[in-house]
Protein backbone atom coordinates (compact mmCIF):
# COMPACT_ATOMS: atom_id res chain seq x y z
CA UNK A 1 -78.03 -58.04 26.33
CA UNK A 2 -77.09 -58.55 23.14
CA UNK A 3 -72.98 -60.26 22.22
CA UNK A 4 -72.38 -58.73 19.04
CA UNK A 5 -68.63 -60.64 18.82
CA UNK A 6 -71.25 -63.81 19.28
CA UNK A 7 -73.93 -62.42 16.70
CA UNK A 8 -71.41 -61.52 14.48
CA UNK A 9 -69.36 -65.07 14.02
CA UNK A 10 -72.89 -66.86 14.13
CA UNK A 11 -73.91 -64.63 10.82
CA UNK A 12 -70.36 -65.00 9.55
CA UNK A 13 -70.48 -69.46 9.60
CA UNK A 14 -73.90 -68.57 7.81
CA UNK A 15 -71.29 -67.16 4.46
CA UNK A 16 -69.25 -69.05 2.51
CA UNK A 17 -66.20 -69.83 4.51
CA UNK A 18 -64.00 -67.22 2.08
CA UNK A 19 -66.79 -64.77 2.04
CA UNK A 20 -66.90 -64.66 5.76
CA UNK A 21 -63.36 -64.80 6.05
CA UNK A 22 -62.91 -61.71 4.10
CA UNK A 23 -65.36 -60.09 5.83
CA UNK A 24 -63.74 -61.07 9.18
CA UNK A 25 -60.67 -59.33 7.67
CA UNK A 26 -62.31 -56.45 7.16
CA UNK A 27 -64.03 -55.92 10.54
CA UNK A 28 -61.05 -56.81 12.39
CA UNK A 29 -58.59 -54.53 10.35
CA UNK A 30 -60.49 -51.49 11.28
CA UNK A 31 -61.50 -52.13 14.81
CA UNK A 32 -64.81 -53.38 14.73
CA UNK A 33 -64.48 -56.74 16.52
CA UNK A 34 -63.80 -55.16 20.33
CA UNK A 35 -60.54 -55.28 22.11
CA UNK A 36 -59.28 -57.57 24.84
CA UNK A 37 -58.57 -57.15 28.48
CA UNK A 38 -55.45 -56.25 30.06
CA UNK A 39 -53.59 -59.92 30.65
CA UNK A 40 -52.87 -61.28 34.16
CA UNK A 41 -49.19 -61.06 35.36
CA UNK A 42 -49.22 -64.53 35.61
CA UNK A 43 -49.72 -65.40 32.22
CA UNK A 44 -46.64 -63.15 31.15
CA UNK A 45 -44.22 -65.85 29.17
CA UNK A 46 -40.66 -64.82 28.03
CA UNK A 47 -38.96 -67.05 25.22
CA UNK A 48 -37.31 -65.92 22.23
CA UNK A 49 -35.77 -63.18 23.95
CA UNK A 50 -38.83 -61.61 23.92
CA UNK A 51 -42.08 -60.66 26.74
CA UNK A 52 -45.23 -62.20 25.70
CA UNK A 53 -48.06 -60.98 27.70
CA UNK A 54 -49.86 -64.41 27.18
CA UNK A 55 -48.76 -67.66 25.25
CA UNK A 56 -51.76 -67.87 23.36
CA UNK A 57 -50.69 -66.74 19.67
CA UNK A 58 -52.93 -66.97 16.11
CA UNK A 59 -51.24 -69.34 13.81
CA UNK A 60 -50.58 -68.37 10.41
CA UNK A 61 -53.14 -68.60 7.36
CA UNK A 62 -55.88 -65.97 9.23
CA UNK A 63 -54.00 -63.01 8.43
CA UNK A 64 -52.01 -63.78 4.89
CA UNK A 65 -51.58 -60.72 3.92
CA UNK A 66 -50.55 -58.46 7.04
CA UNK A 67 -54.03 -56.50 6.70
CA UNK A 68 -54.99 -57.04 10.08
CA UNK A 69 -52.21 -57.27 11.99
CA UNK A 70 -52.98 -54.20 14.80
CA UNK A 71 -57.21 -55.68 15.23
CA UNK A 72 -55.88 -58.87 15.91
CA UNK A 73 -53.36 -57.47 18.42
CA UNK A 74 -56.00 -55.77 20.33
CA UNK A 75 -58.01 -58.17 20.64
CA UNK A 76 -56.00 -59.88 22.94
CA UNK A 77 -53.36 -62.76 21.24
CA UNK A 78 -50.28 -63.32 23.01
CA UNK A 79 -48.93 -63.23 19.70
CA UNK A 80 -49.63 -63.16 16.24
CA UNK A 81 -48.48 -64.65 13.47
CA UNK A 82 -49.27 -63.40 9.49
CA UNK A 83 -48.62 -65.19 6.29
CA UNK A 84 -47.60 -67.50 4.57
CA UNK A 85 -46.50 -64.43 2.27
CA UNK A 86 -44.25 -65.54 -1.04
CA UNK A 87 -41.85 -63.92 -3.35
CA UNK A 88 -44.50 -63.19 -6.07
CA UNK A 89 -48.46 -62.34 -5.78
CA UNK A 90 -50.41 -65.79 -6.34
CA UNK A 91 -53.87 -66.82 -6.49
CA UNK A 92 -53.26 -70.58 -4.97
CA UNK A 93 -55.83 -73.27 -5.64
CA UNK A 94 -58.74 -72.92 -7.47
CA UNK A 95 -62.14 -72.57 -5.50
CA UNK A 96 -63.96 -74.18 -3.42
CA UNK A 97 -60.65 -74.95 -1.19
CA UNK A 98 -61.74 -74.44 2.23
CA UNK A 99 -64.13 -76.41 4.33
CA UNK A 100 -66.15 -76.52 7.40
CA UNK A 101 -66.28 -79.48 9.14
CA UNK A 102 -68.80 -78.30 11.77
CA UNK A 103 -69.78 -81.55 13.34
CA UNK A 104 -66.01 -82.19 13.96
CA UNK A 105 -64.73 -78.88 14.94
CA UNK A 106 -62.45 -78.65 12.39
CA UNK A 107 -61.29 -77.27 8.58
CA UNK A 108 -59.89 -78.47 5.59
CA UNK A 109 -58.30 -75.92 3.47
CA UNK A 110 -56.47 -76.15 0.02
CA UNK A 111 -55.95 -72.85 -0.27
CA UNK A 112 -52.65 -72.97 -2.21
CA UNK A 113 -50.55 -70.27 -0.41
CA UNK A 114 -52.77 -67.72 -2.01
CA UNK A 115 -50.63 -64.20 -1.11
CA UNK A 116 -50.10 -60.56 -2.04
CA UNK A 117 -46.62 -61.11 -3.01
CA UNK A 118 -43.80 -59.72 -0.63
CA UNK A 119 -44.19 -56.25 -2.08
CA UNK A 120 -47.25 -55.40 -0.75
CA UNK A 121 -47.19 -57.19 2.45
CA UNK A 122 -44.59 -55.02 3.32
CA UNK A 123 -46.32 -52.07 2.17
CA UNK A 124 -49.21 -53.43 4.37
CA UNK A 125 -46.67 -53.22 7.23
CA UNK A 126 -45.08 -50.35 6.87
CA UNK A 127 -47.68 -47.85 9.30
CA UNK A 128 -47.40 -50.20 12.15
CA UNK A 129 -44.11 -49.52 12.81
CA UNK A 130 -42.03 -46.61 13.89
CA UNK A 131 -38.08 -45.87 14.00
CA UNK A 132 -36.98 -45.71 17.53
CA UNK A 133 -34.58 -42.72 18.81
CA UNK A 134 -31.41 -45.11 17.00
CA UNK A 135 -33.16 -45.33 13.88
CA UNK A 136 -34.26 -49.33 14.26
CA UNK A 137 -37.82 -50.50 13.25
CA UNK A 138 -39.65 -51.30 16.71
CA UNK A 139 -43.58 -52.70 16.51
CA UNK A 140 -46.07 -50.96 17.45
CA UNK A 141 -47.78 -54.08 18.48
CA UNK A 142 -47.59 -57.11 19.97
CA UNK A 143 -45.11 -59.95 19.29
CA UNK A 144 -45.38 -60.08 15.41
CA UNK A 145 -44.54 -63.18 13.62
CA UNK A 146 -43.99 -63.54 9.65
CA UNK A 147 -44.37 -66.84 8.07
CA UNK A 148 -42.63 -67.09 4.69
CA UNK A 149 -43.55 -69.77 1.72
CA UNK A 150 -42.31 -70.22 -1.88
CA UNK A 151 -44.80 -69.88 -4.92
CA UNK A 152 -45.73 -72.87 -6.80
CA UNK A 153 -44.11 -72.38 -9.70
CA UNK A 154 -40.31 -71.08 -10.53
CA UNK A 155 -39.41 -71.45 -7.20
CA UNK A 156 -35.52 -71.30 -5.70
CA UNK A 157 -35.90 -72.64 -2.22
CA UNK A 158 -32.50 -71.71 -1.34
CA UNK A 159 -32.59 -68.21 -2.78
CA UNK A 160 -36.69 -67.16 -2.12
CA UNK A 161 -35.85 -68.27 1.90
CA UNK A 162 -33.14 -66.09 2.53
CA UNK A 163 -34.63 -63.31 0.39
CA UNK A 164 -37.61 -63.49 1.98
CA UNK A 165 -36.12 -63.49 4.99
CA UNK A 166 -33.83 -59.74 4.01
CA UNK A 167 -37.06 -58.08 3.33
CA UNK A 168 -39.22 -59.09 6.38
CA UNK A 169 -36.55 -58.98 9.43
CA UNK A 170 -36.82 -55.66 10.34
CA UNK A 171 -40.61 -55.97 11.00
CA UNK A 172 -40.69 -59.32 12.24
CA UNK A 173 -40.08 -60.13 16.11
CA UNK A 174 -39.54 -63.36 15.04
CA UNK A 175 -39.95 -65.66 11.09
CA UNK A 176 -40.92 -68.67 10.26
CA UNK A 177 -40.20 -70.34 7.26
CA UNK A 178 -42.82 -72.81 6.33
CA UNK A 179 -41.86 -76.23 5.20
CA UNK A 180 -44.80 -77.80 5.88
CA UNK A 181 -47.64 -77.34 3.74
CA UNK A 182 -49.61 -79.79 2.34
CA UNK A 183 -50.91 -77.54 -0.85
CA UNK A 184 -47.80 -76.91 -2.34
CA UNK A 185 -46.14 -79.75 -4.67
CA UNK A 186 -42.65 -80.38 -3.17
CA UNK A 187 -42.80 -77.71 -0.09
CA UNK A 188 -42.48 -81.17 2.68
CA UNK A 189 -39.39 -82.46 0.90
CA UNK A 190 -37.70 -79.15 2.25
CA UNK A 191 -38.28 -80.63 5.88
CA UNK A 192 -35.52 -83.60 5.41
CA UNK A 193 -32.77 -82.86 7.24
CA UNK A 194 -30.09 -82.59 4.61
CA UNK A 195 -32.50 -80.02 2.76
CA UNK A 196 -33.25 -78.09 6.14
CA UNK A 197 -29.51 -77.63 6.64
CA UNK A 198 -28.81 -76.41 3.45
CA UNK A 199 -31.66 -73.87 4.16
CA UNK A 200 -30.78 -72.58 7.61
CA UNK A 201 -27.67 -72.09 5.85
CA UNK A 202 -28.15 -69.57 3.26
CA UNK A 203 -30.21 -67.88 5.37
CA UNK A 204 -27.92 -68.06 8.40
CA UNK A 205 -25.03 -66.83 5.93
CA UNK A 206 -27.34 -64.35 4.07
CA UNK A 207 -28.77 -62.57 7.66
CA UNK A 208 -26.81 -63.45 10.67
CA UNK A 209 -28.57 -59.93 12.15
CA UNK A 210 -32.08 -62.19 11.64
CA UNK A 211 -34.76 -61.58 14.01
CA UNK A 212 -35.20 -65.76 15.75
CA UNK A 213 -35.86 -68.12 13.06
CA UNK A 214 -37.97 -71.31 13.20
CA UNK A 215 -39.44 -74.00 11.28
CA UNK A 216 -42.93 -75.06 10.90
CA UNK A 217 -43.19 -78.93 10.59
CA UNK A 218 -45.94 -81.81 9.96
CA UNK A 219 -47.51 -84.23 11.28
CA UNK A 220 -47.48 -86.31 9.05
CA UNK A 221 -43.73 -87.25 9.43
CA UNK A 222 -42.92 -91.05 11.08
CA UNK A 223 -41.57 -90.48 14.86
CA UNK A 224 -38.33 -91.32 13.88
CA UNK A 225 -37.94 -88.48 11.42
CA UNK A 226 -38.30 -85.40 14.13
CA UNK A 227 -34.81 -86.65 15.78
CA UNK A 228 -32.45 -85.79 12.65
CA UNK A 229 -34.96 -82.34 12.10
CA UNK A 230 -34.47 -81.55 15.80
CA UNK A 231 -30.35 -81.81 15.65
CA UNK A 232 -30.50 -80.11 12.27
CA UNK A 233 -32.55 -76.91 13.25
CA UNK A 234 -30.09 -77.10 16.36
CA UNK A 235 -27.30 -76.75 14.51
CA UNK A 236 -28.58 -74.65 11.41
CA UNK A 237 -28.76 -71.98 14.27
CA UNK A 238 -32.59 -72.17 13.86
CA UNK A 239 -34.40 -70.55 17.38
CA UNK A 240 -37.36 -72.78 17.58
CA UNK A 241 -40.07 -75.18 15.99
CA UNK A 242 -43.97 -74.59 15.31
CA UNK A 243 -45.35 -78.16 16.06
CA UNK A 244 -47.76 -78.80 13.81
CA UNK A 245 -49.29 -77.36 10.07
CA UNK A 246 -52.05 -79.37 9.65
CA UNK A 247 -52.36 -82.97 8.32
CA UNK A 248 -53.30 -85.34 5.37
CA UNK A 249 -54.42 -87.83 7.67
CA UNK A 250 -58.31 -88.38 7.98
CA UNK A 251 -59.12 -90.10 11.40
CA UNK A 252 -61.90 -92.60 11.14
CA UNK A 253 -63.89 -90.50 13.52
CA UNK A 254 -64.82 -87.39 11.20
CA UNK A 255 -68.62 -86.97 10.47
CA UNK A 256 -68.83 -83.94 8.03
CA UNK A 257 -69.86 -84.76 4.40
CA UNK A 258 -66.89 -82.88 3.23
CA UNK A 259 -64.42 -85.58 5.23
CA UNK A 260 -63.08 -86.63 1.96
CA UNK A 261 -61.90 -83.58 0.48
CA UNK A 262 -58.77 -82.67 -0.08
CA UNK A 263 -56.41 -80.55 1.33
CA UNK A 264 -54.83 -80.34 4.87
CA UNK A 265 -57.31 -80.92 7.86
CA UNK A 266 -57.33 -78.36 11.66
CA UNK A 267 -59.09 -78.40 14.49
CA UNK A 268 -60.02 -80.73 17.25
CA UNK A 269 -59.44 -84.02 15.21
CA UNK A 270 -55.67 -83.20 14.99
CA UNK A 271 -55.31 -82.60 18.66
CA UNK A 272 -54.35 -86.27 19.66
CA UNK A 273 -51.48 -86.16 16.79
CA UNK A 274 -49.91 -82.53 17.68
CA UNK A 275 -49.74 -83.75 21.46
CA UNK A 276 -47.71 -86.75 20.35
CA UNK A 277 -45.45 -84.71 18.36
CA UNK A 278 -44.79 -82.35 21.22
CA UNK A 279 -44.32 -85.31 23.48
CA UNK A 280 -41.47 -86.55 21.11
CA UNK A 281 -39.85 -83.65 19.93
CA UNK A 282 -39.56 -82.27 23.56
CA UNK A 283 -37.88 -84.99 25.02
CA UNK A 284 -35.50 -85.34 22.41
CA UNK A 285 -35.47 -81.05 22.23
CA UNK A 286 -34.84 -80.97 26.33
CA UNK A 287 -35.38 -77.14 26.27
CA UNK A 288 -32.84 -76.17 22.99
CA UNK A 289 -35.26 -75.40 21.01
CA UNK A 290 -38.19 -72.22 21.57
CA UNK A 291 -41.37 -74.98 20.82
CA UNK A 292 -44.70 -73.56 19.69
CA UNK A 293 -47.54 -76.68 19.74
CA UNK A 294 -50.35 -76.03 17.39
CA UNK A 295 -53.33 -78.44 16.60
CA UNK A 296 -57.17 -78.69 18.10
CA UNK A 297 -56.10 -76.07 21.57
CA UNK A 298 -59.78 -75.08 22.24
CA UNK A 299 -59.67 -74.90 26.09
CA UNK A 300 -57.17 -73.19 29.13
CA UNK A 301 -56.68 -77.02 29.76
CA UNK A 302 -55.46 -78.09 26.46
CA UNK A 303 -53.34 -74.78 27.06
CA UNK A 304 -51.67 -75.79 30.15
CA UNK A 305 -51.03 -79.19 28.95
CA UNK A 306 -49.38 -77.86 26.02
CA UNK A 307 -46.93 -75.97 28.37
CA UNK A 308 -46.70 -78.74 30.81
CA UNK A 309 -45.48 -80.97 28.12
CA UNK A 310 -42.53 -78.67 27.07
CA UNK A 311 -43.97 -76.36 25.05
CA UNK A 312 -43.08 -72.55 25.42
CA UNK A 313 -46.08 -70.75 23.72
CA UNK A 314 -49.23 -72.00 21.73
CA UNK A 315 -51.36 -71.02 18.53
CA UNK A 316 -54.94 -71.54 17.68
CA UNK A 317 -56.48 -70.78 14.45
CA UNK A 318 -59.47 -73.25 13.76
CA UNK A 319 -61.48 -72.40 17.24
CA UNK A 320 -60.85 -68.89 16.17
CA UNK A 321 -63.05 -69.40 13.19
CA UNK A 322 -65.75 -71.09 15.15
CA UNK A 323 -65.73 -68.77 18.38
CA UNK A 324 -64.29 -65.32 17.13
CA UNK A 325 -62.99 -63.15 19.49
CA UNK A 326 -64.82 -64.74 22.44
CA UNK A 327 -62.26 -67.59 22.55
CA UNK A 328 -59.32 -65.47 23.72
CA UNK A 329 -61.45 -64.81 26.83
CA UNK A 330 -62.45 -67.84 27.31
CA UNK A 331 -59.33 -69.55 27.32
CA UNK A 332 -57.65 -67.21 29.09
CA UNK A 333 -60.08 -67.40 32.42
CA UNK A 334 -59.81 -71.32 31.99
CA UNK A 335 -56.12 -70.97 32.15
CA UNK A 336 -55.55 -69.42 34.87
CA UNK A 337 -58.56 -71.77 36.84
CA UNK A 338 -56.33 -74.18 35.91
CA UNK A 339 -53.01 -73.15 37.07
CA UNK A 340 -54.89 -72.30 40.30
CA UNK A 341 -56.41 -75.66 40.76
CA UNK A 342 -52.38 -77.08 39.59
CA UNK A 343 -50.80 -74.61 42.38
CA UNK A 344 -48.97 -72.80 39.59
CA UNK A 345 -48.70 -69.07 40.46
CA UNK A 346 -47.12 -68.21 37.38
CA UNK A 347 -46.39 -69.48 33.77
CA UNK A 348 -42.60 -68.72 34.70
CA UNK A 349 -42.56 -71.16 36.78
CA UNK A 350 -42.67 -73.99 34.13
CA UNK A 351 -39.73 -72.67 32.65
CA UNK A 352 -37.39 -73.39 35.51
């Protein structure tokens, strides 16, 4: 029989990668890439004072303009995560800025924070939700993550944040503000920690009624930098970290002819680097923090290690490209074969 989620992303890697991407968009927005199973108890994960029916989330950049928000819900993320929206409607880089690497499983993209503007990303919003009985904004979807930026040019750090922050917290189940990208002159300087705490707050001062707030950092940072981050989110009041955006760094192991181009590299080569990231930051975070571990996750064992290692939910975005839908289910049955074979009834369990 015929996989048309298969057939489909096989004639979609055949497009240019923005071509396809649109397209992907476009299926997914109005329900033509299938939906996902029901998720096994087990895989249930509660952080952020929120249920998540699985940890597995999408990491922001897929969905940067909140068009596809309920598809990608159905089709069976733990999670998911749009943006990076900014204050004003940009173009970002100029074309080509995104790359296959398909002999190393990964992407480079210089894509610029290319966005809608906040305007109509809300107005892209807007019909998922619904006013409860008490007149609050309640999703009609999963958990839904929004991950602000600034735009390139005549940006306020410490006035787009916090207003960025005002117009997307009563959609958002949680934000993230994005410090971290590599395509945006100046955007990593916001990550020191005296900048960071001047950040959390305005925003903390501005919105104290915020939905939980965390930071998206680098990996590109020395080791000894994530200590002073760590105790700054802490005590900016932020609720967690996403560990990592992707990375400058080109290991020595890449095959693809477009290796050298530039922008900020995902997928499997930046696995070894996000693991040693979580490794730090979690022993130094010792359960504080909500931690989210991003970077080359393409099996239910990279998954569980993730968790093991003291993180509280993942994202994937770069096997998404490659696999399509089909990864969700993949990952999900290797999970749980995994937990079985590690005697772990539940993904509570690692919590305690």
């Amino acid at each position: 029989m015929l996989d048309i989620g298969k057939t489909a992303t096989w004639l979609l890697r055949r497009l240019d990668p923005e071509t396809a991407h649109e397209l992907a968009i476009h299926s997914i927005a109005h329900g033509l890439a299938g939906r996902g199973r029901p998720d096994h108890s087990a895989l249930r994960t509660d952080v952020l004072g929120m249920s998540f029916p699985n940890p597995i989330g999408l990491a922001a950049g897929f969905d940067k303009n909140a068009r596809a928000v309920r598809g990608l819900a159905s089709l069976g993320f733990g999670f998911v995560e749009t943006g990076t929206v900014t204050p004003r409607p940009q173009s970002g880089n100029p074309r080509p800025r995104l790359f296959r690497l398909t002999e190393d499983r990964a992407i480079i993209n210089r894509m610029g924070f290319n966005s809608c503007g906040i305007d109509r990303f809300c107005q892209n919003l807007a019909p998922l939700f619904h006013p409860d009985r008490k007149g609050h904004v309640q999703p009609a979807s999963a958990p839904l993550g929004i991950n602000l930026g600034i735009n390139k040019t005549d940006a306020d750090p410490l006035v787009d944040y916090p207003a960025l922050v005002g117009r997307t917290k009563s959609y958002a189940s949680y934000i993230t503000i994005n410090l971290s990208s590599p395509n945006t002159p100046g955007l990593r300087d916001l990550q020191a920690a005296d900048m960071l705490g001047r950040l959390l707050e305005a925003i903390q001062t501005a919105h104290p009624d915020r939905p939980p707030l965390l930071v998206k950092l680098a990996p590109d940072l020395g080791d000894r930098a994530y200590a002073p981050i760590l105790q700054t989110a802490i005590d900016g009041g932020a609720d967690g970290l996403i560990l990592t955006n992707t990375t400058l760094a080109r290991p020595t192991s890449l095959r693809s002819p477009h290796k050298a181009e530039t922008g900020g590299l995902s997928g499997a080569p930046l696995a070894e680097r996000a693991r040693d990231v979580l490794g730090l930051v979690s022993q130094l975070n010792a359960r504080r923090l909500c931690l989210i571990s991003s970077g080359g996750i393409e099996t239910g064992r990279d998954v569980l290690d993730r968790l093991r290692m003291g993180a509280d939910l993942v994202q994937v975005y770069t096997a998404f490209i490659y696999e399509g839908p089909g990864l969700l289910t993949r990952l999900k049955q290797e999970l749980l074969q995994e937990m079985s074979r590690a005697g772990i009834r539940s993904l509570a369990t690692l919590r305690r």
